[in-house]
Protein backbone atom coordinates (compact mmCIF):
# COMPACT_ATOMS: atom_id res chain seq x y z
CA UNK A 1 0.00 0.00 0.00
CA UNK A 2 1.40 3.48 -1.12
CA UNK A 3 2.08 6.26 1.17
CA UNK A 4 -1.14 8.33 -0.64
CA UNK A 5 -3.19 5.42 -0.26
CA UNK A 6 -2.50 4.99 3.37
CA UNK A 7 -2.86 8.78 4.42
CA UNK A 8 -6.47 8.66 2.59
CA UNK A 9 -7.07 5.84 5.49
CA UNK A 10 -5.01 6.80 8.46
CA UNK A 11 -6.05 10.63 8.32
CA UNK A 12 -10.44 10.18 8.51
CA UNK A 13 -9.81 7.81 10.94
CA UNK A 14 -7.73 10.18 13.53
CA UNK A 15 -9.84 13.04 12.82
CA UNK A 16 -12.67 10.78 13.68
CA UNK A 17 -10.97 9.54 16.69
CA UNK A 18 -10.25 13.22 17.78
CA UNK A 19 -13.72 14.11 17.70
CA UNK A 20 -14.94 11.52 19.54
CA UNK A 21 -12.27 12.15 22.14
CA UNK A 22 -13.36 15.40 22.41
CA UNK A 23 -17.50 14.46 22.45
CA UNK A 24 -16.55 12.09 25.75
CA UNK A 25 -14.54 14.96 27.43
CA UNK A 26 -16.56 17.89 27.14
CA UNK A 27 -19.61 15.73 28.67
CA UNK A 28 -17.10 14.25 31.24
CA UNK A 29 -15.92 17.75 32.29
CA UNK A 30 -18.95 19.63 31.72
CA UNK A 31 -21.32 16.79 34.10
CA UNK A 32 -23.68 17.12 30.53
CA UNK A 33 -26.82 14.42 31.37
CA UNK A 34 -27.10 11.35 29.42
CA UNK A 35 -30.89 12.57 28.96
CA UNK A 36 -29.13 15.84 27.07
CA UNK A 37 -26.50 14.38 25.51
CA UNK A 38 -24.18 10.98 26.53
CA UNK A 39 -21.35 10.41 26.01
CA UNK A 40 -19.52 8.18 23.22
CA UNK A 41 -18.66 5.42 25.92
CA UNK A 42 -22.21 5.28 27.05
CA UNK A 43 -23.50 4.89 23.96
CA UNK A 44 -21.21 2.29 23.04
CA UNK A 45 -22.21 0.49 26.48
CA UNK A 46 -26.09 0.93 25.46
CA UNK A 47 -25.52 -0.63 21.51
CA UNK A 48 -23.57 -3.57 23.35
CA UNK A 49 -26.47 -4.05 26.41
CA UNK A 50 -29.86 -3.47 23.96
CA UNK A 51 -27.87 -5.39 20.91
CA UNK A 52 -30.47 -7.88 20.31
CA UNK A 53 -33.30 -5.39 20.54
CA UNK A 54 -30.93 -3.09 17.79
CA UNK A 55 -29.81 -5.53 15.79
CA UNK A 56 -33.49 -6.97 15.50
CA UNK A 57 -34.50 -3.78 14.22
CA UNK A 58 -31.31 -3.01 12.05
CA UNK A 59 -32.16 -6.47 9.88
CA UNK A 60 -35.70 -5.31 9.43
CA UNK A 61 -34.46 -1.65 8.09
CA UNK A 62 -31.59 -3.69 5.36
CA UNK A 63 -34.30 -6.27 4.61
CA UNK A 64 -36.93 -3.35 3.46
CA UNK A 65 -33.87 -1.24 1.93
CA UNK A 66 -32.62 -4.10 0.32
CA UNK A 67 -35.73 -5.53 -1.03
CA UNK A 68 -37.10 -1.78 -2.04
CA UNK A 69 -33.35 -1.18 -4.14
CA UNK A 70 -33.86 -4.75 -5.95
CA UNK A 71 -37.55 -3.38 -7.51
CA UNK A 72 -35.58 -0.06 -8.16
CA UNK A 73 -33.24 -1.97 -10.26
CA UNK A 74 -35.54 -3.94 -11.71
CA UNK A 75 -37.99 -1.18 -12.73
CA UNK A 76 -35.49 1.08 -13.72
CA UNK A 77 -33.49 -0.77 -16.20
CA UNK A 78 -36.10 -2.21 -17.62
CA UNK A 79 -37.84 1.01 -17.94
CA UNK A 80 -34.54 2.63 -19.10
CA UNK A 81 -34.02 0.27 -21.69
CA UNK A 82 -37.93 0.82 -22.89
CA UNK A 83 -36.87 4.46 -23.17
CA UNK A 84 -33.92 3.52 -25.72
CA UNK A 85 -35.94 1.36 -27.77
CA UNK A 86 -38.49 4.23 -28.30
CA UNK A 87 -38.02 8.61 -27.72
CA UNK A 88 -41.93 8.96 -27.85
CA UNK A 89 -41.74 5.99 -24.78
CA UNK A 90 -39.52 8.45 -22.78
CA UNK A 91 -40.98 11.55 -23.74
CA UNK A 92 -44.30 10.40 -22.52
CA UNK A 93 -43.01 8.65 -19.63
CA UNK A 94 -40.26 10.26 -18.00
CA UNK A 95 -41.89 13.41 -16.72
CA UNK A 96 -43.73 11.15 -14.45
CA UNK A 97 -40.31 9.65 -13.17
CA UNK A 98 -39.59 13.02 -12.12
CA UNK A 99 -42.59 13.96 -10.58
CA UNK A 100 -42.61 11.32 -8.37
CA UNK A 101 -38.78 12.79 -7.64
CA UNK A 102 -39.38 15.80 -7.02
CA UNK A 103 -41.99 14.67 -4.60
CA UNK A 104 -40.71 15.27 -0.90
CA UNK A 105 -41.23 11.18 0.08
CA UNK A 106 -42.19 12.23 3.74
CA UNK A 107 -45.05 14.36 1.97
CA UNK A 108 -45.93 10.73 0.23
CA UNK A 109 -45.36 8.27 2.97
CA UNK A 110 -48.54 9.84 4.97
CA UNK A 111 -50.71 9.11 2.47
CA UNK A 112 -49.17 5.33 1.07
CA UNK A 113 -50.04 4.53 5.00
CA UNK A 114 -53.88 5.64 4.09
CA UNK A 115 -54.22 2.97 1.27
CA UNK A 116 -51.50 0.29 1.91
CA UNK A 117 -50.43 -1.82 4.78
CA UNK A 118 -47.24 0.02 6.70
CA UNK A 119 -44.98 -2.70 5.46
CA UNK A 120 -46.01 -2.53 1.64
CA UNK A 121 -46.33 1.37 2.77
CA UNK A 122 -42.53 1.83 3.83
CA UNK A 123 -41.41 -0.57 0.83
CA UNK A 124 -42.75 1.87 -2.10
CA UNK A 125 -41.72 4.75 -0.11
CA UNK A 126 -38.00 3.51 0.14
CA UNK A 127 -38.58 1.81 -4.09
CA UNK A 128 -40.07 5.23 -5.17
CA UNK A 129 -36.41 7.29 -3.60
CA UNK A 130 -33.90 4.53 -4.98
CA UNK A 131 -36.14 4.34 -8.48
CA UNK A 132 -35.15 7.48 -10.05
CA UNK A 133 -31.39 7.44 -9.86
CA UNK A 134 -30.85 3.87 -11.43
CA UNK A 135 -33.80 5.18 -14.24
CA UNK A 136 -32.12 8.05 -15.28
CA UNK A 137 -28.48 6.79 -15.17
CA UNK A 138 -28.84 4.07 -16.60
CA UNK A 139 -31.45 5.66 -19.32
CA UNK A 140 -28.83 8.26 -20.09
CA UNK A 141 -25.69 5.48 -19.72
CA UNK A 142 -27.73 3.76 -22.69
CA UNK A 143 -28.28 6.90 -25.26
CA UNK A 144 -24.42 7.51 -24.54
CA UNK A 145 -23.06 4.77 -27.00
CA UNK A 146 -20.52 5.93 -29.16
CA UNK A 147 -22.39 7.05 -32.19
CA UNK A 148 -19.64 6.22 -34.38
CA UNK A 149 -20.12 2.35 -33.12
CA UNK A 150 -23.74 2.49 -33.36
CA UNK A 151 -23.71 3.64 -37.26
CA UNK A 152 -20.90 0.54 -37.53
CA UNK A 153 -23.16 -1.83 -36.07
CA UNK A 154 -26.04 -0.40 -38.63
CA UNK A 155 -24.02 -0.70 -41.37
CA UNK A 156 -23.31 -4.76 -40.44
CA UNK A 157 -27.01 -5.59 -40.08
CA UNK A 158 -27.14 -5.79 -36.65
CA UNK A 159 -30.44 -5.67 -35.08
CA UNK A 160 -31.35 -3.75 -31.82
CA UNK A 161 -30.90 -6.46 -29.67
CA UNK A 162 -27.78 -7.61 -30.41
CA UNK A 163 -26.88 -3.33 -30.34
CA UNK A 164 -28.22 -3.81 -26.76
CA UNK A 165 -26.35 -6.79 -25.96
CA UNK A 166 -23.22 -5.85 -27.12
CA UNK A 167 -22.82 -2.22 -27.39
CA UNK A 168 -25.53 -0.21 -25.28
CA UNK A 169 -25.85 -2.00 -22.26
CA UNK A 170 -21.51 -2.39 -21.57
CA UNK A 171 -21.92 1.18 -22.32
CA UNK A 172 -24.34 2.23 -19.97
CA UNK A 173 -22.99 0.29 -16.88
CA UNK A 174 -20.70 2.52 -15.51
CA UNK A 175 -23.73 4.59 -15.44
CA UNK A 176 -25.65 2.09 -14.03
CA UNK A 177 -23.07 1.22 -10.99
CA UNK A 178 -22.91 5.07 -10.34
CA UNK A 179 -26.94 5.10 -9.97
CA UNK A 180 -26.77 1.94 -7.70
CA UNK A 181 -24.46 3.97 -5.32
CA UNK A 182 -26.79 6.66 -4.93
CA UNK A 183 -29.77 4.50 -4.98
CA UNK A 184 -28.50 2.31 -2.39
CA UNK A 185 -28.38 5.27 0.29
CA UNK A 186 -31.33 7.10 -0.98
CA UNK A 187 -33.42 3.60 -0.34
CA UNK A 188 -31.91 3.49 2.81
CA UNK A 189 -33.22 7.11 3.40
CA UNK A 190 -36.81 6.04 2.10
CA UNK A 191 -36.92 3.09 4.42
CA UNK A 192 -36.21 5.62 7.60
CA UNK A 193 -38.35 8.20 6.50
CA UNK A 194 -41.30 5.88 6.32
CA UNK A 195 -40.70 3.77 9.10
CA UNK A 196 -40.72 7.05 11.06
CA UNK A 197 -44.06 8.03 9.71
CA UNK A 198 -45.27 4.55 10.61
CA UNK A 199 -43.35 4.68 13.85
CA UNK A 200 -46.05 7.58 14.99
CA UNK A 201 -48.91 5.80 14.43
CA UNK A 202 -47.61 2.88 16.29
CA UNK A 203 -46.62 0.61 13.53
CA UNK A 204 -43.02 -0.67 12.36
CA UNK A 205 -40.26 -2.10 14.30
CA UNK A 206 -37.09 -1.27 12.52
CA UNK A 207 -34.18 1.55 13.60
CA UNK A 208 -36.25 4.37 13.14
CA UNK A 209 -39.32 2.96 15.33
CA UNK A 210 -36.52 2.55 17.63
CA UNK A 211 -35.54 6.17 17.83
CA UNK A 212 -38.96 7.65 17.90
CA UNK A 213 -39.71 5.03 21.06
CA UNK A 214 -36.38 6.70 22.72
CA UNK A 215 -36.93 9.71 22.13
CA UNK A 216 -40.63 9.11 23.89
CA UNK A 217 -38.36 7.46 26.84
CA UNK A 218 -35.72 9.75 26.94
CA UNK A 219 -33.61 7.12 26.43
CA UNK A 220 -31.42 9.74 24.47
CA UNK A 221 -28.32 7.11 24.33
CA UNK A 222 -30.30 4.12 22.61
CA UNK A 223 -31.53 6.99 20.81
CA UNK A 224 -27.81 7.69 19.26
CA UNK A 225 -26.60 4.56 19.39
CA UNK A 226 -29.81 3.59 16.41
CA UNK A 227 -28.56 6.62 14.78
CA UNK A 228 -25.11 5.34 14.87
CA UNK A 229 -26.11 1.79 13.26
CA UNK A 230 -27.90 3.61 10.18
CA UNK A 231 -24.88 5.61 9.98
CA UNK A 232 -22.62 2.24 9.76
CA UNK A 233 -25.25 0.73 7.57
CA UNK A 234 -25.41 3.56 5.16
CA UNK A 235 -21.73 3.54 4.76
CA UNK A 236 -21.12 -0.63 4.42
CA UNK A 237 -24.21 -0.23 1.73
CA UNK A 238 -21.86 2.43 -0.06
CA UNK A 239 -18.63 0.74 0.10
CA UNK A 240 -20.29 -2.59 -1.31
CA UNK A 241 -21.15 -0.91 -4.34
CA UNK A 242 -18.28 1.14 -4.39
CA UNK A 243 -16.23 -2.51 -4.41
CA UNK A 244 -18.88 -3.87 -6.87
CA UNK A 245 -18.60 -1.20 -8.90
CA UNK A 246 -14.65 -1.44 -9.09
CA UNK A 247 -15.03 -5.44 -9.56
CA UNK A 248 -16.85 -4.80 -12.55
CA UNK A 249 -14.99 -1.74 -14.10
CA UNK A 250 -11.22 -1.93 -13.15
CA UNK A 251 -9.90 -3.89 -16.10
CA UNK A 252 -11.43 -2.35 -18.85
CA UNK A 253 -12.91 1.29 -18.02
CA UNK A 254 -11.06 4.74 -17.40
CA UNK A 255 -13.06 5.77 -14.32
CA UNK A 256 -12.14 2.75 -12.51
CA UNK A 257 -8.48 1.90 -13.76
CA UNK A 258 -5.60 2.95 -11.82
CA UNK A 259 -3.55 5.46 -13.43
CA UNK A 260 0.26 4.85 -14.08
CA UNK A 261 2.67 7.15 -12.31
């Protein structure tokens, strides 16, 4: 490991360190209450004595994130492929993609919880923040095929699926992978904003239920230490498809190749 490459590690993590250090002294010396704000080491001490509660909740948040980013892929390629094949498909369509973008979600998720059941509810809340990224990254990945390559493939015979196969779709995946990073923390998002909004009407048990039953308590360090697992769970969900999207793209594109000194 080079010297750059270590610094990018070593110097986050002290800063980190630092701050925390400083959070646990300045409650230490100042007597702050753990009702105001705890310390570092008590929250630590509350994820480690209400772990099974936490964790519990933690796998219910990934499952719905999880499941909610797999119909976002789903829909959105497909969809994003439909808008290739046809410009009076996406001209029709798309404005309706970004409506329901535009849309503040926690204006939505009220009114999902009217007509669905809060599970289903906090599911197409978390699908409809993740859906729009992959759509239009991967629908613009698609139309950015070198035009050059598309009139070659014309001029062969090829037909539009094997143009697809073969020339859109390897062309559009970094696009893809860069929409799968942003819709993997925006379904994340979805999922907490919902399960907040179900959370008040007494529905829900995953990390955000758990925060809005805290706060209730005043159990202020469960409180951060559910904060501190979506936290850790938003950044493991952006490192995997960080690493995914280096898997895929190191050997043969220039956004993921390592440059030679």
């Amino acid at each position: 490991m080079d010297a750059t490459r270590l610094a990018a590690i070593l110097l986050p993590v002290a800063i980190l360190l630092l701050a925390v250090a400083g959070w646990e002294a300045a409650v230490q010396l100042n007597e702050i209450p753990p009702y105001i704000l705890p310390a570092p080491s008590q929250i630590a001490a509350t994820l480690v004595k209400d772990w099974p509660v936490l964790f519990g909740s933690l796998l219910v948040t990934l499952r719905i994130t999880f499941l909610a980013l797999f119909a976002a892929v789903v829909g959105g390629v497909l969809l994003a492929i439909l808008f290739a094949q046809s410009r009076w498909i996406e001209l029709s369509f798309f404005p309706f993609a970004v409506i329901l973008q535009v849309t503040p979600i926690v204006a939505i998720a009220p009114l999902l919880l009217i007509y669905l059941e809060p599970g289903t509810a906090v599911l197409v809340c978390a699908f409809l923040v993740a859906f729009f990224p992959i759509l239009s990254n991967t629908a613009l990945g698609l139309a950015s095929a070198d035009h050059n390559l598309r009139d070659l493939f014309d001029l062969y015979g090829a037909s539009r699926f094997k143009q697809l196969i073969y020339l859109r779709l390897p062309a559009a995946l970094p696009y893809f992978l860069g929409g799968l990073r942003i819709g993997g923390g925006l379904a994340l998002i979805g999922a907490i904003v919902a399960e907040i909004a179900a959370g008040t009407a007494g529905q829900g048990s995953g990390l955000a239920f758990r925060i809005i039953e805290s706060g209730y308590r005043l159990n202020i360090p469960r409180m951060f230490a559910a904060l501190f697992l979506i936290s850790v769970a938003g950044i493991l969900i952006f490192l995997l498809f960080t690493a995914l999207s280096h898997l895929l793209l190191h050997r043969w594109h220039e956004s993921a190749r390592k440059r030679e000194a």
